[in-house]
N, C-alpha and C. Protein backbone atom coordinates (compact mmCIF):
# COMPACT_ATOMS: atom_id res chain seq x y z
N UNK A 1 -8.76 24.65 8.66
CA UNK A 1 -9.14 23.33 9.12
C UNK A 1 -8.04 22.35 8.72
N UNK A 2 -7.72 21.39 9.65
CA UNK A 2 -6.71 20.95 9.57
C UNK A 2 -7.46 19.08 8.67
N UNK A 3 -6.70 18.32 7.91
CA UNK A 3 -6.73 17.43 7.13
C UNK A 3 -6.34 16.58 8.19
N UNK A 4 -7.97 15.38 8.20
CA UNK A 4 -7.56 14.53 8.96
C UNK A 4 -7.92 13.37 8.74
N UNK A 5 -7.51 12.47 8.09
CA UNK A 5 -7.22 10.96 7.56
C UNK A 5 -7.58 10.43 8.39
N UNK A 6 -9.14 8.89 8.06
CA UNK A 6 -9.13 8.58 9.36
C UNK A 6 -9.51 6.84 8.48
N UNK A 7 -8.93 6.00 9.43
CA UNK A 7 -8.70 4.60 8.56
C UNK A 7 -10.16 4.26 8.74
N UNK A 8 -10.97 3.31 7.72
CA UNK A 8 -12.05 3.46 7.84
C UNK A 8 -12.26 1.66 7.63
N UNK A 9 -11.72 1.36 7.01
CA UNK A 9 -12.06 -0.42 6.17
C UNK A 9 -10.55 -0.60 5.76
N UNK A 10 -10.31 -1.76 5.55
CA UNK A 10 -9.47 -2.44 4.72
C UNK A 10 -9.81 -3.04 3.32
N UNK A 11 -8.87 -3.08 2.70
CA UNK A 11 -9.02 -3.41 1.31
C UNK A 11 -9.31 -4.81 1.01
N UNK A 12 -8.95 -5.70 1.65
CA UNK A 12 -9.67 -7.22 1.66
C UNK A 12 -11.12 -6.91 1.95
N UNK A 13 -11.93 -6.23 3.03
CA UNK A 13 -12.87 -6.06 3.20
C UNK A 13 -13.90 -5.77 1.83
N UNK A 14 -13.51 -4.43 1.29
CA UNK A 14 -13.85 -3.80 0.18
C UNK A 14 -13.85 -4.29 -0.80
N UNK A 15 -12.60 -5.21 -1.37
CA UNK A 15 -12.90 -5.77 -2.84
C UNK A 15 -13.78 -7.26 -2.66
N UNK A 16 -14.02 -7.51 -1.90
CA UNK A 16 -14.66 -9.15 -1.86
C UNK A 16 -16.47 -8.88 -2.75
N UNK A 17 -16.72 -7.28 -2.82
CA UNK A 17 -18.34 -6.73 -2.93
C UNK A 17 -17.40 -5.70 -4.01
N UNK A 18 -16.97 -5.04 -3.65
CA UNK A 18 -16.64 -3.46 -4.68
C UNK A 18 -17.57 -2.59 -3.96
N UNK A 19 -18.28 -3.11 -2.82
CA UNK A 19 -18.78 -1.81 -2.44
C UNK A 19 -19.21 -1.94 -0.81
N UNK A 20 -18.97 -0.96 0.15
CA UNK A 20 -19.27 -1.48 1.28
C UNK A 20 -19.79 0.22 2.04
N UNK A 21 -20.30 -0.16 2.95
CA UNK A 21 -20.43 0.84 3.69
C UNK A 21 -20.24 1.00 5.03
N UNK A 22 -19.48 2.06 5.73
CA UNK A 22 -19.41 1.97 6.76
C UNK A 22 -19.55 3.34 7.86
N UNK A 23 -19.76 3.25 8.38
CA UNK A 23 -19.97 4.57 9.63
C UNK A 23 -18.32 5.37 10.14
N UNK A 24 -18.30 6.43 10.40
CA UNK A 24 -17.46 7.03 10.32
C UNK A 24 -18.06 8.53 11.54
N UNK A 25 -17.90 8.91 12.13
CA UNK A 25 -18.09 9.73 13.19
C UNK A 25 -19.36 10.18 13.62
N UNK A 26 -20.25 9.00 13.37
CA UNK A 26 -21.80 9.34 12.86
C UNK A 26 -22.27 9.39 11.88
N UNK A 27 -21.42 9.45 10.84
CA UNK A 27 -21.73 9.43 9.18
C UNK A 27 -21.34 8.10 8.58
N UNK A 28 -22.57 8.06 7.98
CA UNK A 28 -22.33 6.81 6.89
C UNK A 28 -21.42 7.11 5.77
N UNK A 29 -20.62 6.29 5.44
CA UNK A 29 -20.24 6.86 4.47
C UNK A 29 -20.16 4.96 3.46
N UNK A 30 -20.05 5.49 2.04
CA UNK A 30 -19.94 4.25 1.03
C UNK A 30 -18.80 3.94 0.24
N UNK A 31 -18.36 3.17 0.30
CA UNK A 31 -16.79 2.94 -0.50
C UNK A 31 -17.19 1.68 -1.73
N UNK A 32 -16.43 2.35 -2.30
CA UNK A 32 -16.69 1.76 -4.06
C UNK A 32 -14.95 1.56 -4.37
N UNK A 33 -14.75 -0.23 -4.91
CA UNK A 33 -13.97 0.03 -5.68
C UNK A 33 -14.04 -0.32 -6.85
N UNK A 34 -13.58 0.58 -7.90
CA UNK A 34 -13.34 0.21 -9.68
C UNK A 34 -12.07 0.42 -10.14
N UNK A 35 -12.18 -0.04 -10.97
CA UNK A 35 -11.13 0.39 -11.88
C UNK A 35 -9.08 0.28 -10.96
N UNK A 36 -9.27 -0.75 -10.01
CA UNK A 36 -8.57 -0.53 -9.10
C UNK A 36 -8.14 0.72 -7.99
N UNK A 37 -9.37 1.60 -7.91
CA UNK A 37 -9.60 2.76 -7.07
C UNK A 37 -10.18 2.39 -6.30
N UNK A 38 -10.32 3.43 -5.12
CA UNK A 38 -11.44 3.43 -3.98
C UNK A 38 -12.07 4.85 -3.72
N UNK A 39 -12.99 5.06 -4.20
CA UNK A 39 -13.76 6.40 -4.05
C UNK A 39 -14.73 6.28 -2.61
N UNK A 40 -15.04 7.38 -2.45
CA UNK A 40 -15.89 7.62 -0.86
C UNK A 40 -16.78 8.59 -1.00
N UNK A 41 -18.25 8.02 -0.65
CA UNK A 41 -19.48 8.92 -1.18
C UNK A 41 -20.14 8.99 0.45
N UNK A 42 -20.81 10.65 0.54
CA UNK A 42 -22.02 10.08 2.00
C UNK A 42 -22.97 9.09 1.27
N UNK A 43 -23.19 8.09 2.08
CA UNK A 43 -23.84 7.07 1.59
C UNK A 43 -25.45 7.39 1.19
N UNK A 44 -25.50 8.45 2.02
CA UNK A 44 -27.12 8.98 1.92
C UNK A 44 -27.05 9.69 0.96
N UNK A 45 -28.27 9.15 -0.63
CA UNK A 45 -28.51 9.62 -1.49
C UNK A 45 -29.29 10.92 -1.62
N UNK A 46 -28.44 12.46 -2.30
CA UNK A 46 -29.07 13.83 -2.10
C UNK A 46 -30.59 13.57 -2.89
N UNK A 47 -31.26 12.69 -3.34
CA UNK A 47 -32.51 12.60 -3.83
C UNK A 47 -33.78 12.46 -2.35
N UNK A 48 -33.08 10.71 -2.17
CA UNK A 48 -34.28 10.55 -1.09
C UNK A 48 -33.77 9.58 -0.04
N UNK A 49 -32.45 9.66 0.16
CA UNK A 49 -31.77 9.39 1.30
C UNK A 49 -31.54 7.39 1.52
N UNK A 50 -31.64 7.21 0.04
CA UNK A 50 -31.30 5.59 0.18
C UNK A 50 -30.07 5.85 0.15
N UNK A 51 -29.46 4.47 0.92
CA UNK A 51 -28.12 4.37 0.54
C UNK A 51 -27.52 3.56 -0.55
N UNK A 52 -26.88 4.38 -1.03
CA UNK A 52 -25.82 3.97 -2.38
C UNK A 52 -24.89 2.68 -2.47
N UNK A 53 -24.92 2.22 -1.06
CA UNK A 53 -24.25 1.18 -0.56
C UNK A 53 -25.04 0.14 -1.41
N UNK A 54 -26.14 0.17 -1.57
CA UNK A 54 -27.14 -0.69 -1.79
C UNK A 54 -27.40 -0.52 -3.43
N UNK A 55 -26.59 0.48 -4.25
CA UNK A 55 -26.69 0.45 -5.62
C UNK A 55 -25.88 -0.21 -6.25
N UNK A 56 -25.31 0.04 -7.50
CA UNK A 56 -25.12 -0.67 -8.60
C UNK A 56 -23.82 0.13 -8.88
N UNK A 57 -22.58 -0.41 -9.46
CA UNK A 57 -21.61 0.12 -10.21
C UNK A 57 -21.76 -0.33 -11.64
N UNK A 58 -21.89 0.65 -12.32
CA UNK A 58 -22.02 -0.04 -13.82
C UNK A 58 -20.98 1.85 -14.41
N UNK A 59 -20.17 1.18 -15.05
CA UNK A 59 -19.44 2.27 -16.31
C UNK A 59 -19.16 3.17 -15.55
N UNK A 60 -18.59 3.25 -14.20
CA UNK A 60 -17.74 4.70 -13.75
C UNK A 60 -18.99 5.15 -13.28
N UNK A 61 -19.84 4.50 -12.76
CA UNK A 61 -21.16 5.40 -11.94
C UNK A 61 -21.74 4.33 -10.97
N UNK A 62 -22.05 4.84 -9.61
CA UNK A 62 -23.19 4.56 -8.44
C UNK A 62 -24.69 4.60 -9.25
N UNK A 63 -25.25 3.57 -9.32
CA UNK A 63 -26.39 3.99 -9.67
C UNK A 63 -27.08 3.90 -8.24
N UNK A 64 -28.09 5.01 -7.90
CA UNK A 64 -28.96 4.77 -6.60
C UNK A 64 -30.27 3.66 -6.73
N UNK A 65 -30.59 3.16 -6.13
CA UNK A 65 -31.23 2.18 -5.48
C UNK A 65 -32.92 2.66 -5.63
N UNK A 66 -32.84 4.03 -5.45
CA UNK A 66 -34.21 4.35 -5.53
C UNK A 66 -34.54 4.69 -6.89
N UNK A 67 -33.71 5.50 -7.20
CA UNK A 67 -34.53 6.32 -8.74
C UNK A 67 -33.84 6.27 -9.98
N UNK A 68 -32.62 5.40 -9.38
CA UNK A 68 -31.69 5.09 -10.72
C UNK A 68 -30.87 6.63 -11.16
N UNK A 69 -30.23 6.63 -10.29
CA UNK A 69 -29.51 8.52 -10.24
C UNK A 69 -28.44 7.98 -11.01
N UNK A 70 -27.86 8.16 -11.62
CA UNK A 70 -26.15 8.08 -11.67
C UNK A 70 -25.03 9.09 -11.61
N UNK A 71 -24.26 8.64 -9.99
CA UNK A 71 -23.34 9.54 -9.70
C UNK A 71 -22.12 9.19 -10.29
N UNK A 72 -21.61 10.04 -11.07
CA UNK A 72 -19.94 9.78 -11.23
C UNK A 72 -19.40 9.44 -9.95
N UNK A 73 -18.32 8.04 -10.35
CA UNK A 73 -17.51 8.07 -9.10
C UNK A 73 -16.31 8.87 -8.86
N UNK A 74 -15.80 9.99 -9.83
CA UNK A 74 -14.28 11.02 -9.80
C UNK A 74 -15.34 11.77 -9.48
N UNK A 75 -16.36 12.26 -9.40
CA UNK A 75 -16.73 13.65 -9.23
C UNK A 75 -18.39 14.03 -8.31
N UNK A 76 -19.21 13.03 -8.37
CA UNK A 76 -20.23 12.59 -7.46
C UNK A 76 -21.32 13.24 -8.59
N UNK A 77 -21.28 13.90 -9.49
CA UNK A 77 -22.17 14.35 -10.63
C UNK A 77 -22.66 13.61 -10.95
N UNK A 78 -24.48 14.36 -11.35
CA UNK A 78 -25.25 13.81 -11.54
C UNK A 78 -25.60 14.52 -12.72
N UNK A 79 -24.83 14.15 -13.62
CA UNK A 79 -25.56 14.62 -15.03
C UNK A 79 -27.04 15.03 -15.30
N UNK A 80 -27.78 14.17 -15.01
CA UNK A 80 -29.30 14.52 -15.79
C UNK A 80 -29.73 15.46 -14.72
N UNK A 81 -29.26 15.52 -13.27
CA UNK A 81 -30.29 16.91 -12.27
C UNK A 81 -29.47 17.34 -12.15
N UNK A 82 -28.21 18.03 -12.66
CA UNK A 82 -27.09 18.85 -12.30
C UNK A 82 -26.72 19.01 -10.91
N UNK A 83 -26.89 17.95 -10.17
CA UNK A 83 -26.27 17.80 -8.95
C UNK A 83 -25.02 17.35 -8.57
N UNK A 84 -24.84 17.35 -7.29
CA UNK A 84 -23.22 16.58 -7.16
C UNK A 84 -23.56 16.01 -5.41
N UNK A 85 -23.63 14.55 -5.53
CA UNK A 85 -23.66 13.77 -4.22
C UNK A 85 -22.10 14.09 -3.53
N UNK A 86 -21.85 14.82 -2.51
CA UNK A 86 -21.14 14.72 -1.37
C UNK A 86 -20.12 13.53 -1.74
N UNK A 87 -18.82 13.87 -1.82
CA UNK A 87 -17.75 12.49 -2.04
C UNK A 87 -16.78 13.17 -1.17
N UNK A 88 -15.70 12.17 -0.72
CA UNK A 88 -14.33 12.80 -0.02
C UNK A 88 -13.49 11.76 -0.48
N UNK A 89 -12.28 12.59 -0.55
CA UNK A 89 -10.76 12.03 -0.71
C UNK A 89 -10.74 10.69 -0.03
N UNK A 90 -9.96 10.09 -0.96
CA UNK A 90 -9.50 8.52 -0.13
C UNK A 90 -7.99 8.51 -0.67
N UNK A 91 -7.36 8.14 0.72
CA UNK A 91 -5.98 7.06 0.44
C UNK A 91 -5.83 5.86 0.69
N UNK A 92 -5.20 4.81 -0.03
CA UNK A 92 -4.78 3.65 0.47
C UNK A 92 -3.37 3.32 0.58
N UNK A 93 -2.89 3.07 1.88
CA UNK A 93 -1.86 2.50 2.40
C UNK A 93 -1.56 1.17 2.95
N UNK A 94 -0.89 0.42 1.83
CA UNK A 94 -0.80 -0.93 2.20
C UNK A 94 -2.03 -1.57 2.31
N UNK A 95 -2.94 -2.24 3.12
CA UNK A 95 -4.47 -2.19 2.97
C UNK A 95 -5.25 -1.85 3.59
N UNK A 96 -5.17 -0.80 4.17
CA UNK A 96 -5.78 0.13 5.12
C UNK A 96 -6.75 1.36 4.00
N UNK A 97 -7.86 1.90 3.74
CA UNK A 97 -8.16 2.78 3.22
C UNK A 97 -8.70 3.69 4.42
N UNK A 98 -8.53 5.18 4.15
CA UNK A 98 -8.19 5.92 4.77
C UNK A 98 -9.65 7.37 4.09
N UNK A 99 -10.15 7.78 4.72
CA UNK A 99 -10.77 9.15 4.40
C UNK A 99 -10.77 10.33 4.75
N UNK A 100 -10.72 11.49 4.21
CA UNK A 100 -10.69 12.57 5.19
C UNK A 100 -12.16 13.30 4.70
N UNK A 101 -12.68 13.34 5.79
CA UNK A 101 -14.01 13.72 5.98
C UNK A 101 -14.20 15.20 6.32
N UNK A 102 -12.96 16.08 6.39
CA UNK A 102 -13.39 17.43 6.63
C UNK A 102 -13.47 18.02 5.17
N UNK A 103 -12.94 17.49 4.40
CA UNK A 103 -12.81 18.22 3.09
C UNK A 103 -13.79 17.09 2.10
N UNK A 104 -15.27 17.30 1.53
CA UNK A 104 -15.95 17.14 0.71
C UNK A 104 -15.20 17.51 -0.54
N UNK A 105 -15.12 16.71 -1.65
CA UNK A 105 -15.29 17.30 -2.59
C UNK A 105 -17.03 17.50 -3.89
N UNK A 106 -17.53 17.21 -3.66
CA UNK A 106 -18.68 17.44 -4.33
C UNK A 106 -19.92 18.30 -3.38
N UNK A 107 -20.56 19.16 -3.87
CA UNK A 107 -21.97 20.06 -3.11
C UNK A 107 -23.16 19.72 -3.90
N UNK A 108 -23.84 19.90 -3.01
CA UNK A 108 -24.86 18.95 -3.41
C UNK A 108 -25.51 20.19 -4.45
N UNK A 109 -25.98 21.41 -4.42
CA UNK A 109 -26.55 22.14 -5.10
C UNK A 109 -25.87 22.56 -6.23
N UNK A 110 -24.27 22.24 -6.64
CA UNK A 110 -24.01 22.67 -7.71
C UNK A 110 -23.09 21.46 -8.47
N UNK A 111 -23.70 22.10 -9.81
CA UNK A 111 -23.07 21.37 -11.34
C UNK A 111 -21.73 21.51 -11.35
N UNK A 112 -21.62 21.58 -12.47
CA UNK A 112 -20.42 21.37 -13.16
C UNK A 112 -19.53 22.77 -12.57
N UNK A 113 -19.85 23.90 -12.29
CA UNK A 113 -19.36 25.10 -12.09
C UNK A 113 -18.86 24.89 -10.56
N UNK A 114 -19.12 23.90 -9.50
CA UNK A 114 -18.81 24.00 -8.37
C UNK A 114 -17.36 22.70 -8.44
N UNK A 115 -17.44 22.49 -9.73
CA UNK A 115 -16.31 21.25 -9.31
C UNK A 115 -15.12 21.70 -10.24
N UNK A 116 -15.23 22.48 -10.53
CA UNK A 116 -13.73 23.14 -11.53
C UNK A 116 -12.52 23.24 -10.96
């Protein structure tokens, strides 16, 4: 499968909130920035399908909206249910942020052993 970068938001857009969400080939997807990063989550929470768009950044974590999950934003882990919310690669160029949506890095059914 070939890697395919697809511009999604701009970075004026994104930092005015630190968090935005936007649609992407039918998929929602949620952009977070911290720490001067931009991470990219499916916006639909693997619990009960709120979107994360609508949570909280506090200490390097998404908190969800419904049940108070907290996903790492490097890794989409969910410490306390050993899950991992769906995230993908982001680049930023100049102020364009960019995702590639064929390559997930986080599965939703596995811990720590699926992200090594």
């Amino acid at each position: 499968m070939t890697t395919q970068w697809i511009a999604v938001a701009s970075t004026k857009d994104l930092t005015r909130r630190r968090k935005l969400r936007v649609e992407v080939d039918g998929r929602a997807i949620a952009l977070f920035e911290a720490a001067g990063r931009v991470y990219a989550f499916a916006d639909s929470c693997i619990h009960q399908d709120r979107s994360l768009a609508k949570g909280t950044l506090l200490h390097g974590k998404v908190i969800c909206p419904g049940h108070q999950w907290q996903f790492d934003l490097e890794t989409g882990y969910e410490e306390s249910q050993d899950l991992c919310q769906p995230t993908y690669p982001v680049r930023v160029e100049g102020e364009t942020i960019y995702v590639n949506l064929t390559a997930p890095l986080g599965a939703v059914t596995a811990g720590r052993e699926a992200q090594a």
